[in-house]
C-alpha atoms as a PDB file:
ATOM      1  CA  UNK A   1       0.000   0.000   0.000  1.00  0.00           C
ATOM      2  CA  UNK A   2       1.045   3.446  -0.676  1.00  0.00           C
ATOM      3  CA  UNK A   3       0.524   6.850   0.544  1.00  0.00           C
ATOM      4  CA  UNK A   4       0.894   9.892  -1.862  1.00  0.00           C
ATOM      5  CA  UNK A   5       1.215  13.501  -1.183  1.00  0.00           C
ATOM      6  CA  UNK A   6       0.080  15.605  -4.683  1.00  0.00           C
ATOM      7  CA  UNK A   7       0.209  19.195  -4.155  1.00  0.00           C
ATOM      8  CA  UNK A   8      -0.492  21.891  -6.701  1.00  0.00           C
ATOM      9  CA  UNK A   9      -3.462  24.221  -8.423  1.00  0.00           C
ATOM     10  CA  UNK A  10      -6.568  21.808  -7.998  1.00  0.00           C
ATOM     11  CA  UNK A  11      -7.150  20.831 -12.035  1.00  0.00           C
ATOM     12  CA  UNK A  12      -2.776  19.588 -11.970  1.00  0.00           C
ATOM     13  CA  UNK A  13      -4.197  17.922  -8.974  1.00  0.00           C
ATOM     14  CA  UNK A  14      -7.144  16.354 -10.315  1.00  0.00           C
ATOM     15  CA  UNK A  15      -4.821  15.403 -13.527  1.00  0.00           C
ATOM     16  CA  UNK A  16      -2.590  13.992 -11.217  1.00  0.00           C
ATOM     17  CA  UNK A  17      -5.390  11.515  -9.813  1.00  0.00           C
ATOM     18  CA  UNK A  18      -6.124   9.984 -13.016  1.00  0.00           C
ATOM     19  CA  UNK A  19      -2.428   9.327 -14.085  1.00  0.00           C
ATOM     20  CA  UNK A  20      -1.886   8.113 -10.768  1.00  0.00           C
ATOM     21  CA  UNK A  21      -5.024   5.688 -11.380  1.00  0.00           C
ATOM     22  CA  UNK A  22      -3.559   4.363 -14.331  1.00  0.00           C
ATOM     23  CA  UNK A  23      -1.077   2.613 -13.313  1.00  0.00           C
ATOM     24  CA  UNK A  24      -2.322   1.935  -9.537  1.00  0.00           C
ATOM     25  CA  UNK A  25      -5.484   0.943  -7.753  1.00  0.00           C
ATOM     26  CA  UNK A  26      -6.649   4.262  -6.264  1.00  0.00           C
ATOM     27  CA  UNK A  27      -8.409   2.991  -3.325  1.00  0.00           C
ATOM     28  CA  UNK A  28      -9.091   6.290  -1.249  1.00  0.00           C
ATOM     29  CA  UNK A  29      -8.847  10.113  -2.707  1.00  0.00           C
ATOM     30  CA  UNK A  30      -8.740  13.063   0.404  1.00  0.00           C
ATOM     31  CA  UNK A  31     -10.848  16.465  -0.425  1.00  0.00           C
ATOM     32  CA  UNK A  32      -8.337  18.665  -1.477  1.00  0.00           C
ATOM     33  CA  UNK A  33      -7.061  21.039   1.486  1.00  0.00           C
ATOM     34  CA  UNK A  34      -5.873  24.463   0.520  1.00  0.00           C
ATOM     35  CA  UNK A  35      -1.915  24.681   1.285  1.00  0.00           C
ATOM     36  CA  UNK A  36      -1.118  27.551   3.959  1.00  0.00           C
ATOM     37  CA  UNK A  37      -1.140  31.420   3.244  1.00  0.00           C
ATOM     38  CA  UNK A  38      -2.185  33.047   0.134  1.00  0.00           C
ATOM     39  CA  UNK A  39      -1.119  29.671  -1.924  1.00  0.00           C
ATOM     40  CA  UNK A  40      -3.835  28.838  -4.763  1.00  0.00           C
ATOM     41  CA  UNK A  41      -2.565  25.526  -4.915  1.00  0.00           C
ATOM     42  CA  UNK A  42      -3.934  22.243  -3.051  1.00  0.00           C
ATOM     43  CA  UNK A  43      -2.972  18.959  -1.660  1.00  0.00           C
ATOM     44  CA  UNK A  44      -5.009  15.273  -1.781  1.00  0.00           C
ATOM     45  CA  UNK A  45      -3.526  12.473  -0.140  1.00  0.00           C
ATOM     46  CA  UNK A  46      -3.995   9.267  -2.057  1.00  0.00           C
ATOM     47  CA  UNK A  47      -3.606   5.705  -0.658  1.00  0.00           C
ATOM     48  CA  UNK A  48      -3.142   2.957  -3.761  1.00  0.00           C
ATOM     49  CA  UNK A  49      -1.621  -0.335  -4.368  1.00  0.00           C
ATOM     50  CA  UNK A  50       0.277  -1.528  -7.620  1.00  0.00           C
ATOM     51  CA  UNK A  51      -2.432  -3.053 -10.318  1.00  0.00           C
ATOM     52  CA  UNK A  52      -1.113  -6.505 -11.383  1.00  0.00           C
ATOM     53  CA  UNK A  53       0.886  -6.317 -14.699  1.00  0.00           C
ATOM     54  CA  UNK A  54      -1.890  -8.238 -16.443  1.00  0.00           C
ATOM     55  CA  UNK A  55      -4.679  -5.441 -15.426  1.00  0.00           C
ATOM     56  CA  UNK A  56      -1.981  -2.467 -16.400  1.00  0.00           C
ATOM     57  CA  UNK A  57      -2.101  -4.135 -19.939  1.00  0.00           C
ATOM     58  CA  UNK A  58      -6.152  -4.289 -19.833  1.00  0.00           C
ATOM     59  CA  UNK A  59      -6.108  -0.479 -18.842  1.00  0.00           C
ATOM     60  CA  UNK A  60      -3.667   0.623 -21.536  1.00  0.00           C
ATOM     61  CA  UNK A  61      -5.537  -1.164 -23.917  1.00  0.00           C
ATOM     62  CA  UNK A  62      -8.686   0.744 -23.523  1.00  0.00           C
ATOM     63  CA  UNK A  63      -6.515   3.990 -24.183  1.00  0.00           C
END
């Protein structure tokens, strides 16, 4: 299981997600929480596990 930090303005973030779920099985996204001061940008926290090879291969294949 992993645990990722993505941090930036909230569509890189969201963009971010979705690579992230191409390659792993997202299995939990945080609301995005605003990073301190006058920062525009966000964080998530995202907890995933590797997909199998054989399920990377379905996924790339529907690309």
């Amino acid at each position: 299981m992993l645990s990722v930090r993505l941090i930036g303005l909230p569509d890189d973030v969201a963009a971010g997600v979705d690579r992230l779920r191409e390659t792993f099985e997202v299995i939990e996204v945080s609301s995005p929480r605003r990073c301190r001061g006058e920062s525009a940008r966000v964080r998530v926290y995202v907890m995933a596990r590797a997909l199998p090879p054989d399920a990377r291969d379905a996924l790339a294949g529907k690309q």
